[in-house]
C-alpha atoms as a PDB file:
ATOM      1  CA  UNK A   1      82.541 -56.877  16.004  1.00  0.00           C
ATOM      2  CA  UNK A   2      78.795 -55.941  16.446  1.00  0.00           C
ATOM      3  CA  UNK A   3      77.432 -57.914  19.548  1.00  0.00           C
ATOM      4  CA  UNK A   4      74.281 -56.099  19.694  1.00  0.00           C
ATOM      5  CA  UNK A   5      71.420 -58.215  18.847  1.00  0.00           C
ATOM      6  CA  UNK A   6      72.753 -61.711  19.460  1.00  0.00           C
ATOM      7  CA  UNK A   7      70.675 -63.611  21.630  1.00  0.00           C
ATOM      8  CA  UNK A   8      71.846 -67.377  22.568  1.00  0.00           C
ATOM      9  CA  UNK A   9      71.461 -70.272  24.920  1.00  0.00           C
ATOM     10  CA  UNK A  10      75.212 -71.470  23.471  1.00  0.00           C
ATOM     11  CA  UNK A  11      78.289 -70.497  25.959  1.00  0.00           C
ATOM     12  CA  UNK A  12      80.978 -70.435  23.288  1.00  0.00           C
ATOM     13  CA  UNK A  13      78.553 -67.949  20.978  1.00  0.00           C
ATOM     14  CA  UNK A  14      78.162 -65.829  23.849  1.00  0.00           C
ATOM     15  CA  UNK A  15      81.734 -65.519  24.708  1.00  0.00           C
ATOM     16  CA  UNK A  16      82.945 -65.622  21.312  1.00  0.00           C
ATOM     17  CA  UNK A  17      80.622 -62.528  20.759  1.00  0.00           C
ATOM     18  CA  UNK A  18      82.896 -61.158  23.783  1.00  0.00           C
ATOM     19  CA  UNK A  19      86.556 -62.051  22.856  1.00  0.00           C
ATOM     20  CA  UNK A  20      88.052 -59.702  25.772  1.00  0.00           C
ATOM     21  CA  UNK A  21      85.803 -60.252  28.503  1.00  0.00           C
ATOM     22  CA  UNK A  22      84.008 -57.783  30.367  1.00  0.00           C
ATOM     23  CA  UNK A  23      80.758 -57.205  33.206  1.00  0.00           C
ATOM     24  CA  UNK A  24      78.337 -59.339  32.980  1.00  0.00           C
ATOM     25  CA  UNK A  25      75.193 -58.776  33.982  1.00  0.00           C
ATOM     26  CA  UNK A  26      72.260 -61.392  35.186  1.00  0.00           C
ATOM     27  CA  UNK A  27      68.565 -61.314  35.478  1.00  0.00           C
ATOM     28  CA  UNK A  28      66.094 -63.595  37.129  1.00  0.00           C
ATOM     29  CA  UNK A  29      63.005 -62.442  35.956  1.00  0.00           C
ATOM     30  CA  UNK A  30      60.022 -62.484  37.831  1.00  0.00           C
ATOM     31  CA  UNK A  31      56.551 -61.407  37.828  1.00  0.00           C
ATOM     32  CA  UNK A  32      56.828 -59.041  40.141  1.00  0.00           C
ATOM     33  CA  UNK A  33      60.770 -58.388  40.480  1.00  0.00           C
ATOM     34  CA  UNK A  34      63.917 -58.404  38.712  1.00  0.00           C
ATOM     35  CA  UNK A  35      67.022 -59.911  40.462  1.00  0.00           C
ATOM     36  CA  UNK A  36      70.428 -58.350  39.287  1.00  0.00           C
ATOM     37  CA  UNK A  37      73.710 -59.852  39.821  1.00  0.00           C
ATOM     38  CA  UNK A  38      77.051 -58.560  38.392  1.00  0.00           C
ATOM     39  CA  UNK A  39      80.407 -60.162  37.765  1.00  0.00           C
ATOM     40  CA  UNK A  40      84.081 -59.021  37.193  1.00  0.00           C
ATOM     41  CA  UNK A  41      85.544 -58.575  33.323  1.00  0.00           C
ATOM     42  CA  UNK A  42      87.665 -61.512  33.882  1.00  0.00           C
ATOM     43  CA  UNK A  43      84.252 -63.134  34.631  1.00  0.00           C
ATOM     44  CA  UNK A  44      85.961 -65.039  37.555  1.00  0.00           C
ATOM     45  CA  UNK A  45      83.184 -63.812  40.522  1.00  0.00           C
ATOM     46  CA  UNK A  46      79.009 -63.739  40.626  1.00  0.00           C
ATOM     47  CA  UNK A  47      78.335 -60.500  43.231  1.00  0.00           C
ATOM     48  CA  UNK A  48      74.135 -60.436  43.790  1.00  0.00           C
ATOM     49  CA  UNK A  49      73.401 -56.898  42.829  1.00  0.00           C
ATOM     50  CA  UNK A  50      70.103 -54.608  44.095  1.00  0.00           C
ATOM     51  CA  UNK A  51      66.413 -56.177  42.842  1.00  0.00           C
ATOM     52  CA  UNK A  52      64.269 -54.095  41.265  1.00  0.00           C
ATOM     53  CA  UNK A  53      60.846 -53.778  41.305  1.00  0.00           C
ATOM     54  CA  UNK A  54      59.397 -55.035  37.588  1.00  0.00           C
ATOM     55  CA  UNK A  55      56.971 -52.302  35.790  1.00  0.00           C
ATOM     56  CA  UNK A  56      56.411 -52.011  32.052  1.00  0.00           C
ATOM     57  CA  UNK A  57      59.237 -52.564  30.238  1.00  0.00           C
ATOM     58  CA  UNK A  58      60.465 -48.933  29.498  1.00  0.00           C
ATOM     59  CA  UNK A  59      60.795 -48.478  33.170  1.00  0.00           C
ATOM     60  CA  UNK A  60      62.704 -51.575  33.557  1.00  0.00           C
ATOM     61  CA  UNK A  61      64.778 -50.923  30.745  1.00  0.00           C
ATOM     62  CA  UNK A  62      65.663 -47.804  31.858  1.00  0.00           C
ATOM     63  CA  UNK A  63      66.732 -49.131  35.171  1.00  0.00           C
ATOM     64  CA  UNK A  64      69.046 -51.309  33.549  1.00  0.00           C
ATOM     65  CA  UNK A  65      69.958 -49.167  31.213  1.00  0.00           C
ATOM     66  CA  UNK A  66      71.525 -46.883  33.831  1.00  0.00           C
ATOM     67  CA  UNK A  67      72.791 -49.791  35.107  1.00  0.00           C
ATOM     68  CA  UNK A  68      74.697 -51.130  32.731  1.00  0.00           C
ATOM     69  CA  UNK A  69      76.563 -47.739  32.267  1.00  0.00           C
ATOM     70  CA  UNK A  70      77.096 -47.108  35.492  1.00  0.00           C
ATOM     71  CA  UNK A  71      78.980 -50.891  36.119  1.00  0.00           C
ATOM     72  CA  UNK A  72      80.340 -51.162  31.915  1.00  0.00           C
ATOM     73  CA  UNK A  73      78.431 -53.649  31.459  1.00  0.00           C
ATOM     74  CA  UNK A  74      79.115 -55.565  28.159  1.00  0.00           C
ATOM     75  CA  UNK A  75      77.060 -58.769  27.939  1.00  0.00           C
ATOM     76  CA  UNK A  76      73.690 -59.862  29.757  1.00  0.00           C
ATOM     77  CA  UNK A  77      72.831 -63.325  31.272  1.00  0.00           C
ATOM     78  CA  UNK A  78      68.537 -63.863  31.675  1.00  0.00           C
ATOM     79  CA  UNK A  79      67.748 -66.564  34.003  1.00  0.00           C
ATOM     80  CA  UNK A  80      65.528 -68.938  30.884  1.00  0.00           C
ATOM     81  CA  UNK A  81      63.066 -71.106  33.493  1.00  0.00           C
ATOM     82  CA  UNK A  82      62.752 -74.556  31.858  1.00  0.00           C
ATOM     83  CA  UNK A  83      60.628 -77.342  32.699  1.00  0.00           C
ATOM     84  CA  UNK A  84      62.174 -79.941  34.920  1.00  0.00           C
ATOM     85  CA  UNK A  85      61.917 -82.288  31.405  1.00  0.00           C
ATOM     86  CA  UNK A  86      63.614 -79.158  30.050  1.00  0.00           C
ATOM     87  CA  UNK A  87      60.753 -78.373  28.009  1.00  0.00           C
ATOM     88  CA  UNK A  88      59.794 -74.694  27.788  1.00  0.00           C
ATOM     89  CA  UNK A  89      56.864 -73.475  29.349  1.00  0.00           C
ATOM     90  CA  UNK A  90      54.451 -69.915  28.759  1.00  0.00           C
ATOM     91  CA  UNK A  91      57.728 -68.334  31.741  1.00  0.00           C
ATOM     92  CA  UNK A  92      60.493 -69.313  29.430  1.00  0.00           C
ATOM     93  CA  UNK A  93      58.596 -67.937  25.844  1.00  0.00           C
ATOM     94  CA  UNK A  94      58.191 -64.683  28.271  1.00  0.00           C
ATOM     95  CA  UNK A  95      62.027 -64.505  29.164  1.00  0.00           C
ATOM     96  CA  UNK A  96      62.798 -65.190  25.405  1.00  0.00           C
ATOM     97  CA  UNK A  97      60.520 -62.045  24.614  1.00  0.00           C
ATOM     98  CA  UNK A  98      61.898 -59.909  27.455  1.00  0.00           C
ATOM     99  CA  UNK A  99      65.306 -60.916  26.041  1.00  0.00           C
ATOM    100  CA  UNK A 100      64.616 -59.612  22.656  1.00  0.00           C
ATOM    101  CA  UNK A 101      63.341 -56.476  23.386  1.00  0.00           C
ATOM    102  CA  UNK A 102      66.233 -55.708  25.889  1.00  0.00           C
ATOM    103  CA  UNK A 103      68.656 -56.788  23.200  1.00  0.00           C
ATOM    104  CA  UNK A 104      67.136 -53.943  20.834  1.00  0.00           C
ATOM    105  CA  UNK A 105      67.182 -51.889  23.768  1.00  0.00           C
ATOM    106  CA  UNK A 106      70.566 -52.159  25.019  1.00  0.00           C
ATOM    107  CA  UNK A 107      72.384 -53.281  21.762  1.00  0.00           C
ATOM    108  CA  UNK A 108      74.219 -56.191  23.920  1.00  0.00           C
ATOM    109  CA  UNK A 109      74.521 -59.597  23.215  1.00  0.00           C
ATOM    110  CA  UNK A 110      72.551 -61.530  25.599  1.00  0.00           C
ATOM    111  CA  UNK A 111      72.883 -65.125  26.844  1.00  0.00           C
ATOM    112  CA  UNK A 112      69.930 -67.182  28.203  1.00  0.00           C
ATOM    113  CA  UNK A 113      70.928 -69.483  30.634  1.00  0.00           C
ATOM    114  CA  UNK A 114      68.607 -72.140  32.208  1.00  0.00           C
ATOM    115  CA  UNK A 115      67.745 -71.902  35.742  1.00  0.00           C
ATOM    116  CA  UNK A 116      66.654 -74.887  37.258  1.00  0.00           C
ATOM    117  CA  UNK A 117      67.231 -75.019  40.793  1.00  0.00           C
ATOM    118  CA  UNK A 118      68.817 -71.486  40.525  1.00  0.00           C
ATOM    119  CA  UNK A 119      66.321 -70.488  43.214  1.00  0.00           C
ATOM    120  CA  UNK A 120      66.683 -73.776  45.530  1.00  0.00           C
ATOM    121  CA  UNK A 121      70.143 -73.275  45.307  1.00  0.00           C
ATOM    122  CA  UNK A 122      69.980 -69.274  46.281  1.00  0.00           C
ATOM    123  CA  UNK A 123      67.262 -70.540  48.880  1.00  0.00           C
ATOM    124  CA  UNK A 124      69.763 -72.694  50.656  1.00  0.00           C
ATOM    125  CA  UNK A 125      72.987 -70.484  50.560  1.00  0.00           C
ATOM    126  CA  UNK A 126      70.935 -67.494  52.250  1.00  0.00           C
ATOM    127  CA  UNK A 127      69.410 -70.147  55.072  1.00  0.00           C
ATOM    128  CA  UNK A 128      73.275 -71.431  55.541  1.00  0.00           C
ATOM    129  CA  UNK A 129      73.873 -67.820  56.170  1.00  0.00           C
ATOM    130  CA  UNK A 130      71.631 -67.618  59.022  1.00  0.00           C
ATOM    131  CA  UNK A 131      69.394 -65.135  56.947  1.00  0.00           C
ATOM    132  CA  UNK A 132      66.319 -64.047  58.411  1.00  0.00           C
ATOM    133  CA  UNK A 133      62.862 -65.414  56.427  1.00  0.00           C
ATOM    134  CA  UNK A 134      61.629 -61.657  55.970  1.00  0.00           C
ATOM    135  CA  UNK A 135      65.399 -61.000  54.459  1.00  0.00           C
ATOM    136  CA  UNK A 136      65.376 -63.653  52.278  1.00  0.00           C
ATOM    137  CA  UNK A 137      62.408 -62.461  50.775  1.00  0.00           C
ATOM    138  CA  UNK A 138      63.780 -59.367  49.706  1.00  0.00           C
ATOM    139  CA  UNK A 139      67.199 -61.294  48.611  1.00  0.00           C
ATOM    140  CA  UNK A 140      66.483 -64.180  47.034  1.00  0.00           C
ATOM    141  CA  UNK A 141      66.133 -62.872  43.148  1.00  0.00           C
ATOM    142  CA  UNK A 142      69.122 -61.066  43.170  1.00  0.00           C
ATOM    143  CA  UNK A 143      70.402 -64.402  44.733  1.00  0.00           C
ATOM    144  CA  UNK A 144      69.490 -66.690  42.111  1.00  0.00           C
ATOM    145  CA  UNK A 145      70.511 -64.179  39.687  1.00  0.00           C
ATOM    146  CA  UNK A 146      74.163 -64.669  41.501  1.00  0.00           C
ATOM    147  CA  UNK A 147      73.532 -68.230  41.132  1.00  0.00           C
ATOM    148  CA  UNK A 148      72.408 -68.206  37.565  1.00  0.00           C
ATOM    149  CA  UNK A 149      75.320 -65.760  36.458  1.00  0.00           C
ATOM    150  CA  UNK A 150      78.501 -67.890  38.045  1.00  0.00           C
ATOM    151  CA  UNK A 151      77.352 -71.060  36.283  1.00  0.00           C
ATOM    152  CA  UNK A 152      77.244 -69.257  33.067  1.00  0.00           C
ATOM    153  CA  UNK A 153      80.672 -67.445  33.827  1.00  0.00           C
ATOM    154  CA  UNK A 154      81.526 -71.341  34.830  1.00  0.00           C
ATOM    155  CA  UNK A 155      80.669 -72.197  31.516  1.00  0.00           C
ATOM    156  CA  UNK A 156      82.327 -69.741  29.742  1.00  0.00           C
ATOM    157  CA  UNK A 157      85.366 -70.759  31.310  1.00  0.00           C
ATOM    158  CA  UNK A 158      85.434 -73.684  29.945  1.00  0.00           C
ATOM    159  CA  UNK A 159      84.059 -73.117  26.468  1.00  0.00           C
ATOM    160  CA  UNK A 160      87.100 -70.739  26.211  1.00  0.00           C
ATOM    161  CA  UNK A 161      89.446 -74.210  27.346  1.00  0.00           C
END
C-alpha cells in the first residue's frame, strides 16, 4: 500500500495506512526549533529525541530526512496547535503547510495531532524531574514532542481495539 502522501488528523486512517506498525516520529514545530521524539514499532513507548534548530525548509528536511533513515522511521506525528475553542489559528494553517511539504518530501504518511497542553504537560514532567530552568529550555520541544507522540501512539492503540 502507498502511504506516501496521506496526511490526517484521524487515528484509525493513520494506522490503517500502517497495518504492521513501525517508528514513529513526532514534531513540535516551532518558530525557532523543531522538537523530535521517537517511538518503538510496536508504538508502545514516546522517547524525546535531539531538537533541532528550524532553518528553511530544505535544511530541515534534510535533517529529518537523515533522520528518519537512520531510526526506520515509517510514519510522522506534527504537533497541530489549536485554539483552546479548538479553532485553528495562522500556527496550525502553518503546521498543515509544513506537513504537506514534508509529506512530498519524505513520501510518509503523516498524522497531525493536536497539542493543547502538550507543552504544559512537558513543562511540568521536566520541573518534577528537578530539571534546571536553563535545561528546560533546551528540552522542552523535544519534550512536548514526547508528549504529543504517546497520546497519538495512545490513540492508535485503541483505534486498532
Amino acid at each position: 500500500m502507498e502511504t506516501g502522501g496521506l496526511i490526517t488528523d484521524s487515528a484509525r486512517a493513520f494506522g490503517e495506512a500502517l497495518p504492521d506498525g513501525g517508528a514513529l516520529l513526532a514534531l513540535d514545530l516551532g518558530t525557532k526549533t523543531i522538537g523530535t521524539a521517537l517511538c518503538d514499532a510496536g508504538w508502545r513507548f514516546a522517547t524525546a529525541g535531539k531538537t533541532l534548530e528550524r532553518g528553511k525548509f530544505g535544511r530541515d528536511r534534510e535533517a529529518l530526512a537523515q533522520l528518519c533513515a537512520a531510526r526506520g522511521v515509517r510514519g510522522v506525528v506534527i504537533g497541530l496547535p489549536r485554539n483552546m475553542d479548538g479553532s485553528e489559528g495562522p500556527r496550525a494553517q502553518a503546521s498543515r503547510a509544513y506537513a504537506r511539504n514534508l509529506s512530498a518530501a519524505l513520501a510518509l504518511p503523516i498524522l497531525l495531532w493536536d497539542e493543547r497542553w502538550s507543552t504544559v504537560s512537558a513543562e511540568r514532567a521536566l520541573i518534577e524531574q528537578d530539571m534546571s530552568r536553563a535545561r528546560r529550555k533546551e528540552r522542552i520541544d523535544s519534550h512536548a514532542a514526547a508528549v504529543i507522540l504517546q497520546a497519538a501512539i495512545d490513540a492508535l492503540a485503541g483505534a486498532a481495539l
